[in-house]
C-alpha atoms as a PDB file:
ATOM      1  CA  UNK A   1       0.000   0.000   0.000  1.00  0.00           C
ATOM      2  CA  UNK A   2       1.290   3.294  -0.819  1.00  0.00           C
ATOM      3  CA  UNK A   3       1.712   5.944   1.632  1.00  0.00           C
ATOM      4  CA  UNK A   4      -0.580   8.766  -0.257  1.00  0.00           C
ATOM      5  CA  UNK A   5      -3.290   6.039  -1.063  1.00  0.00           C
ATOM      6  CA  UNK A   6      -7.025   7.698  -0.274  1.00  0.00           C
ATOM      7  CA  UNK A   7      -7.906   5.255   2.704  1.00  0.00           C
ATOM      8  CA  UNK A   8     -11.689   6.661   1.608  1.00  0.00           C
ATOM      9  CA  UNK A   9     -11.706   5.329  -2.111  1.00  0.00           C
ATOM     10  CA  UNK A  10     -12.089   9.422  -2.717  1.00  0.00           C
ATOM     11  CA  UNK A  11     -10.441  11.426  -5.496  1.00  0.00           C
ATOM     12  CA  UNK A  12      -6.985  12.202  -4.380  1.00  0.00           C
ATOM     13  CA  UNK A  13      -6.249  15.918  -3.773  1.00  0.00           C
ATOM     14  CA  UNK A  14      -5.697  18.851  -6.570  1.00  0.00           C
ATOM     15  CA  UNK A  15      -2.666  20.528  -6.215  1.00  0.00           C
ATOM     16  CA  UNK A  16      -2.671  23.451  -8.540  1.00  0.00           C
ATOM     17  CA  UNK A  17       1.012  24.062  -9.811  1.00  0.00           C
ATOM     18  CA  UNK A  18       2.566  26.864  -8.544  1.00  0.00           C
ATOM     19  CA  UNK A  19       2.116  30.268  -9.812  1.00  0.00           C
ATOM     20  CA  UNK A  20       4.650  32.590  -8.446  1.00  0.00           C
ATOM     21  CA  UNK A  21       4.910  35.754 -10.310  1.00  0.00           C
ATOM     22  CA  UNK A  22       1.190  37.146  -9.599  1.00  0.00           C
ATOM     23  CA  UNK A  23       1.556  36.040  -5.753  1.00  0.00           C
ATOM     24  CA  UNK A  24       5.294  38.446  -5.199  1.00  0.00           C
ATOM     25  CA  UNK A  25       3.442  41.196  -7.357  1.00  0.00           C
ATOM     26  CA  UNK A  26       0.605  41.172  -5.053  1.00  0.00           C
ATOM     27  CA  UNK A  27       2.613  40.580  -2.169  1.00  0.00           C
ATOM     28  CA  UNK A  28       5.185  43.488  -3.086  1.00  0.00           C
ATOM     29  CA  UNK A  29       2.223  46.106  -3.538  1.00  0.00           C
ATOM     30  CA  UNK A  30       1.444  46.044  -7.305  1.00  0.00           C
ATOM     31  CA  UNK A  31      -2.440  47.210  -7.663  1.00  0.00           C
ATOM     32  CA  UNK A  32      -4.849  43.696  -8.119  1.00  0.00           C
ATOM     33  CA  UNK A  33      -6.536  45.013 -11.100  1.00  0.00           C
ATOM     34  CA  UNK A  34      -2.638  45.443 -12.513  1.00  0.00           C
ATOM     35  CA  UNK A  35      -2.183  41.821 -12.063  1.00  0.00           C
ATOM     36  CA  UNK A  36      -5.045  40.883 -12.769  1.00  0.00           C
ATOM     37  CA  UNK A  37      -4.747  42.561 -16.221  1.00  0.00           C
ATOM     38  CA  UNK A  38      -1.267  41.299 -17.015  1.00  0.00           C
ATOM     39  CA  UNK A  39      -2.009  37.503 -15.212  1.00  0.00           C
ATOM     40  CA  UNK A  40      -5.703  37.215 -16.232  1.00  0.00           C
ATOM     41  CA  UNK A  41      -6.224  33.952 -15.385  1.00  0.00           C
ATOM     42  CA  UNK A  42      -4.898  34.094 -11.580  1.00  0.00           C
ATOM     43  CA  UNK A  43      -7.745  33.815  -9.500  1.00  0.00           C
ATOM     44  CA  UNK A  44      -5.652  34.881  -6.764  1.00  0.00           C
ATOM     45  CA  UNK A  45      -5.427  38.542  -8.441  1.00  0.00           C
ATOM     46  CA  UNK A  46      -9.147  38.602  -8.812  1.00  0.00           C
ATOM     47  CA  UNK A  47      -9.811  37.309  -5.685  1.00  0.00           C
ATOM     48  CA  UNK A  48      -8.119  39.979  -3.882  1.00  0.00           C
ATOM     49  CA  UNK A  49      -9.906  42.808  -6.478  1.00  0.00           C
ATOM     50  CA  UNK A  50     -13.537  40.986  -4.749  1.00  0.00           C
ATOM     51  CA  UNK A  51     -11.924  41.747  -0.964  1.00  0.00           C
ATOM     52  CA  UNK A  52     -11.518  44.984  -1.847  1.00  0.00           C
ATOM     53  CA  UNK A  53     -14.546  45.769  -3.617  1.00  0.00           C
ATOM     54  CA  UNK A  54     -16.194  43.984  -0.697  1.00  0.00           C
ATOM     55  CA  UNK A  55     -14.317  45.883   1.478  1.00  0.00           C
ATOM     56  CA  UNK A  56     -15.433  49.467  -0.033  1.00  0.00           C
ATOM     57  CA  UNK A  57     -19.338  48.463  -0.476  1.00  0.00           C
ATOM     58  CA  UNK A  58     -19.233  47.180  -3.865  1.00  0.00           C
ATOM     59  CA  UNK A  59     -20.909  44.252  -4.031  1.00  0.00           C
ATOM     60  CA  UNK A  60     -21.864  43.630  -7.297  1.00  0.00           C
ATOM     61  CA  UNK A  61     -18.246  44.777  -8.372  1.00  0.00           C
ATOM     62  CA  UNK A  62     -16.650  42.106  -5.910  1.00  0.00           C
ATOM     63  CA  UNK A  63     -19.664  39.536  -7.266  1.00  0.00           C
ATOM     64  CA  UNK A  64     -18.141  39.715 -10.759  1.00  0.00           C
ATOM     65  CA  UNK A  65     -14.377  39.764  -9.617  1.00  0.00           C
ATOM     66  CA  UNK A  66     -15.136  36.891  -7.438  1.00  0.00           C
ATOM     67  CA  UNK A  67     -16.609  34.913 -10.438  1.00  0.00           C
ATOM     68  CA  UNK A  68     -14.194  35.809 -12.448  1.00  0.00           C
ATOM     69  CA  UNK A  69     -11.692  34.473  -9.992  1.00  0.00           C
ATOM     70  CA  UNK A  70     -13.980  31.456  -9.075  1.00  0.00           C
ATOM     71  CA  UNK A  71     -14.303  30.129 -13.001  1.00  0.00           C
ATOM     72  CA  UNK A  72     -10.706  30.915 -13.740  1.00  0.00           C
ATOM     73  CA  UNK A  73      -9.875  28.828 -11.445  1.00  0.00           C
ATOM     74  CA  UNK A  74     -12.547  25.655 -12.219  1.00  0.00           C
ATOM     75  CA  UNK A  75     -10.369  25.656 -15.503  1.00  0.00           C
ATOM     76  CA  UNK A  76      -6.954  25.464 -13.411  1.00  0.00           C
ATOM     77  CA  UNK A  77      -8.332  22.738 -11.267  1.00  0.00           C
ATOM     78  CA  UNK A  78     -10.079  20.756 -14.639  1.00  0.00           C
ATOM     79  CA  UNK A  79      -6.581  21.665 -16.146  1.00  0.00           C
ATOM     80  CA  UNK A  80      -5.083  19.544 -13.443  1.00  0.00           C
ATOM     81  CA  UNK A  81      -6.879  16.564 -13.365  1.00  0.00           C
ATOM     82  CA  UNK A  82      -9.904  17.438 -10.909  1.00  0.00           C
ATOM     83  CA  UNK A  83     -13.438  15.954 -12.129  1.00  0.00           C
ATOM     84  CA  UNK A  84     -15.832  18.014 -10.071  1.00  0.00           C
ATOM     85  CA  UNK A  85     -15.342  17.223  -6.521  1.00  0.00           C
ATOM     86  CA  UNK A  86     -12.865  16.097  -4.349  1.00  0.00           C
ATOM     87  CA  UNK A  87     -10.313  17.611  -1.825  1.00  0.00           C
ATOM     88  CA  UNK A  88      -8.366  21.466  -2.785  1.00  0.00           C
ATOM     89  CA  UNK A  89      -6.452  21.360   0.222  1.00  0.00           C
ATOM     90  CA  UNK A  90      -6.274  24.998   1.256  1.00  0.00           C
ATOM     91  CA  UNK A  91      -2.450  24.055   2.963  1.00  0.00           C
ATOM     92  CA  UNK A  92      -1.535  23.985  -0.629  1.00  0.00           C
ATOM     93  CA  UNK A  93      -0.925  27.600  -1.227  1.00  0.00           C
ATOM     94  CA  UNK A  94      -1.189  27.916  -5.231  1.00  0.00           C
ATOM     95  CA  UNK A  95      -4.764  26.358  -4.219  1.00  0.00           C
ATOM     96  CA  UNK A  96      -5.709  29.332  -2.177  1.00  0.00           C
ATOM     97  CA  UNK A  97      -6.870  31.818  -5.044  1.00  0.00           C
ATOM     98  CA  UNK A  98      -9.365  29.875  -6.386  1.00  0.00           C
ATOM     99  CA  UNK A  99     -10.859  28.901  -2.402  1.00  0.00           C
ATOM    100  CA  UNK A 100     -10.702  32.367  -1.807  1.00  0.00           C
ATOM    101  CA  UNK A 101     -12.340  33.683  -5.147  1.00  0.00           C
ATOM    102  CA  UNK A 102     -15.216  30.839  -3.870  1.00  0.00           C
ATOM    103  CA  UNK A 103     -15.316  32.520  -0.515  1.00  0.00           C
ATOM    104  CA  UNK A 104     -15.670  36.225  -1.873  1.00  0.00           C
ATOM    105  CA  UNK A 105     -18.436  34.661  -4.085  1.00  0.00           C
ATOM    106  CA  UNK A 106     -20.263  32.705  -1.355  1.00  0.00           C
ATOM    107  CA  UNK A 107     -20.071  36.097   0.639  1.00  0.00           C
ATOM    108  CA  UNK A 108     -21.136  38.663  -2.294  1.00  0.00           C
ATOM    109  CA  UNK A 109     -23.816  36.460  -2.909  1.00  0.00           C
ATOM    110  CA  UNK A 110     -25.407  36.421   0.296  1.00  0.00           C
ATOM    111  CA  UNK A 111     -24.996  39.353   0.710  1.00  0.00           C
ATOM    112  CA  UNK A 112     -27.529  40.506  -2.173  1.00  0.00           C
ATOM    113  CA  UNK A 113     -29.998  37.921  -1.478  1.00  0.00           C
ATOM    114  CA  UNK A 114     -29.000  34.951  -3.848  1.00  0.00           C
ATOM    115  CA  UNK A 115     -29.481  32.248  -0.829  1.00  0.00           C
ATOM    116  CA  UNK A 116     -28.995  29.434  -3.072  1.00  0.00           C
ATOM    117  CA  UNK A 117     -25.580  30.600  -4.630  1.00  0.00           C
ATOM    118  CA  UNK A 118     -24.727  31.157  -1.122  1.00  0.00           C
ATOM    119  CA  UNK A 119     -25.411  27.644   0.186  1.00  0.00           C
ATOM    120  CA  UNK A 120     -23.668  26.009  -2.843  1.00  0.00           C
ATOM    121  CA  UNK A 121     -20.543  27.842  -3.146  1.00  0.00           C
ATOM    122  CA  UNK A 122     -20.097  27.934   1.012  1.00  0.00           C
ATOM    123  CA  UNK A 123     -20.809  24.320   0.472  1.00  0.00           C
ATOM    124  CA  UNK A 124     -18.253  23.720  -2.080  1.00  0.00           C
ATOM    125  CA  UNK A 125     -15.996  25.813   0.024  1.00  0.00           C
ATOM    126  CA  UNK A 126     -16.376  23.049   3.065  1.00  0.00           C
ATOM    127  CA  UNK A 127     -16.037  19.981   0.611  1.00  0.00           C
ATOM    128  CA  UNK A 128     -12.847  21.362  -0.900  1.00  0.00           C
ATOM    129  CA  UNK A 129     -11.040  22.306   1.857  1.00  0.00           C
ATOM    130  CA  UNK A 130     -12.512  22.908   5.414  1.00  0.00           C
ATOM    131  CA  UNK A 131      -9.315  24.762   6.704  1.00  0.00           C
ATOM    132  CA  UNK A 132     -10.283  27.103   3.460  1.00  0.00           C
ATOM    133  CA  UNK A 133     -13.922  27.251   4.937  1.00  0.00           C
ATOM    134  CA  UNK A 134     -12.621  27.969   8.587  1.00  0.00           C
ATOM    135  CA  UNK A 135      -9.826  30.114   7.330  1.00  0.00           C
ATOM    136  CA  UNK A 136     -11.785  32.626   5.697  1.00  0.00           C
ATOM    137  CA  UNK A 137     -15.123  32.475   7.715  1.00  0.00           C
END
Protein backbone atom coordinates (compact mmCIF):
# COMPACT_ATOMS: atom_id res chain seq x y z
CA UNK A 1 0.00 0.00 0.00
CA UNK A 2 1.29 3.29 -0.82
CA UNK A 3 1.71 5.94 1.63
CA UNK A 4 -0.58 8.77 -0.26
CA UNK A 5 -3.29 6.04 -1.06
CA UNK A 6 -7.02 7.70 -0.27
CA UNK A 7 -7.91 5.26 2.70
CA UNK A 8 -11.69 6.66 1.61
CA UNK A 9 -11.71 5.33 -2.11
CA UNK A 10 -12.09 9.42 -2.72
CA UNK A 11 -10.44 11.43 -5.50
CA UNK A 12 -6.99 12.20 -4.38
CA UNK A 13 -6.25 15.92 -3.77
CA UNK A 14 -5.70 18.85 -6.57
CA UNK A 15 -2.67 20.53 -6.22
CA UNK A 16 -2.67 23.45 -8.54
CA UNK A 17 1.01 24.06 -9.81
CA UNK A 18 2.57 26.86 -8.54
CA UNK A 19 2.12 30.27 -9.81
CA UNK A 20 4.65 32.59 -8.45
CA UNK A 21 4.91 35.75 -10.31
CA UNK A 22 1.19 37.15 -9.60
CA UNK A 23 1.56 36.04 -5.75
CA UNK A 24 5.29 38.45 -5.20
CA UNK A 25 3.44 41.20 -7.36
CA UNK A 26 0.60 41.17 -5.05
CA UNK A 27 2.61 40.58 -2.17
CA UNK A 28 5.18 43.49 -3.09
CA UNK A 29 2.22 46.11 -3.54
CA UNK A 30 1.44 46.04 -7.30
CA UNK A 31 -2.44 47.21 -7.66
CA UNK A 32 -4.85 43.70 -8.12
CA UNK A 33 -6.54 45.01 -11.10
CA UNK A 34 -2.64 45.44 -12.51
CA UNK A 35 -2.18 41.82 -12.06
CA UNK A 36 -5.05 40.88 -12.77
CA UNK A 37 -4.75 42.56 -16.22
CA UNK A 38 -1.27 41.30 -17.02
CA UNK A 39 -2.01 37.50 -15.21
CA UNK A 40 -5.70 37.22 -16.23
CA UNK A 41 -6.22 33.95 -15.38
CA UNK A 42 -4.90 34.09 -11.58
CA UNK A 43 -7.74 33.81 -9.50
CA UNK A 44 -5.65 34.88 -6.76
CA UNK A 45 -5.43 38.54 -8.44
CA UNK A 46 -9.15 38.60 -8.81
CA UNK A 47 -9.81 37.31 -5.69
CA UNK A 48 -8.12 39.98 -3.88
CA UNK A 49 -9.91 42.81 -6.48
CA UNK A 50 -13.54 40.99 -4.75
CA UNK A 51 -11.92 41.75 -0.96
CA UNK A 52 -11.52 44.98 -1.85
CA UNK A 53 -14.55 45.77 -3.62
CA UNK A 54 -16.19 43.98 -0.70
CA UNK A 55 -14.32 45.88 1.48
CA UNK A 56 -15.43 49.47 -0.03
CA UNK A 57 -19.34 48.46 -0.48
CA UNK A 58 -19.23 47.18 -3.86
CA UNK A 59 -20.91 44.25 -4.03
CA UNK A 60 -21.86 43.63 -7.30
CA UNK A 61 -18.25 44.78 -8.37
CA UNK A 62 -16.65 42.11 -5.91
CA UNK A 63 -19.66 39.54 -7.27
CA UNK A 64 -18.14 39.71 -10.76
CA UNK A 65 -14.38 39.76 -9.62
CA UNK A 66 -15.14 36.89 -7.44
CA UNK A 67 -16.61 34.91 -10.44
CA UNK A 68 -14.19 35.81 -12.45
CA UNK A 69 -11.69 34.47 -9.99
CA UNK A 70 -13.98 31.46 -9.08
CA UNK A 71 -14.30 30.13 -13.00
CA UNK A 72 -10.71 30.91 -13.74
CA UNK A 73 -9.88 28.83 -11.45
CA UNK A 74 -12.55 25.66 -12.22
CA UNK A 75 -10.37 25.66 -15.50
CA UNK A 76 -6.95 25.46 -13.41
CA UNK A 77 -8.33 22.74 -11.27
CA UNK A 78 -10.08 20.76 -14.64
CA UNK A 79 -6.58 21.66 -16.15
CA UNK A 80 -5.08 19.54 -13.44
CA UNK A 81 -6.88 16.56 -13.36
CA UNK A 82 -9.90 17.44 -10.91
CA UNK A 83 -13.44 15.95 -12.13
CA UNK A 84 -15.83 18.01 -10.07
CA UNK A 85 -15.34 17.22 -6.52
CA UNK A 86 -12.87 16.10 -4.35
CA UNK A 87 -10.31 17.61 -1.83
CA UNK A 88 -8.37 21.47 -2.79
CA UNK A 89 -6.45 21.36 0.22
CA UNK A 90 -6.27 25.00 1.26
CA UNK A 91 -2.45 24.05 2.96
CA UNK A 92 -1.53 23.98 -0.63
CA UNK A 93 -0.92 27.60 -1.23
CA UNK A 94 -1.19 27.92 -5.23
CA UNK A 95 -4.76 26.36 -4.22
CA UNK A 96 -5.71 29.33 -2.18
CA UNK A 97 -6.87 31.82 -5.04
CA UNK A 98 -9.37 29.88 -6.39
CA UNK A 99 -10.86 28.90 -2.40
CA UNK A 100 -10.70 32.37 -1.81
CA UNK A 101 -12.34 33.68 -5.15
CA UNK A 102 -15.22 30.84 -3.87
CA UNK A 103 -15.32 32.52 -0.51
CA UNK A 104 -15.67 36.22 -1.87
CA UNK A 105 -18.44 34.66 -4.09
CA UNK A 106 -20.26 32.70 -1.35
CA UNK A 107 -20.07 36.10 0.64
CA UNK A 108 -21.14 38.66 -2.29
CA UNK A 109 -23.82 36.46 -2.91
CA UNK A 110 -25.41 36.42 0.30
CA UNK A 111 -25.00 39.35 0.71
CA UNK A 112 -27.53 40.51 -2.17
CA UNK A 113 -30.00 37.92 -1.48
CA UNK A 114 -29.00 34.95 -3.85
CA UNK A 115 -29.48 32.25 -0.83
CA UNK A 116 -28.99 29.43 -3.07
CA UNK A 117 -25.58 30.60 -4.63
CA UNK A 118 -24.73 31.16 -1.12
CA UNK A 119 -25.41 27.64 0.19
CA UNK A 120 -23.67 26.01 -2.84
CA UNK A 121 -20.54 27.84 -3.15
CA UNK A 122 -20.10 27.93 1.01
CA UNK A 123 -20.81 24.32 0.47
CA UNK A 124 -18.25 23.72 -2.08
CA UNK A 125 -16.00 25.81 0.02
CA UNK A 126 -16.38 23.05 3.06
CA UNK A 127 -16.04 19.98 0.61
CA UNK A 128 -12.85 21.36 -0.90
CA UNK A 129 -11.04 22.31 1.86
CA UNK A 130 -12.51 22.91 5.41
CA UNK A 131 -9.32 24.76 6.70
CA UNK A 132 -10.28 27.10 3.46
CA UNK A 133 -13.92 27.25 4.94
CA UNK A 134 -12.62 27.97 8.59
CA UNK A 135 -9.83 30.11 7.33
CA UNK A 136 -11.78 32.63 5.70
CA UNK A 137 -15.12 32.48 7.71
Amino acid sequence: MSIHENLLGGPPPTHLPDDPEPRELLANGTAPADVAAKYPTSSLAWAQLADEAFERGSVMESYAYARTGYHRGLDALRRNGWKGHGPVPWEHEPNRGFLRALHALARAAGSIGEQEEYERCSQFLKDSSPTAAQTLG
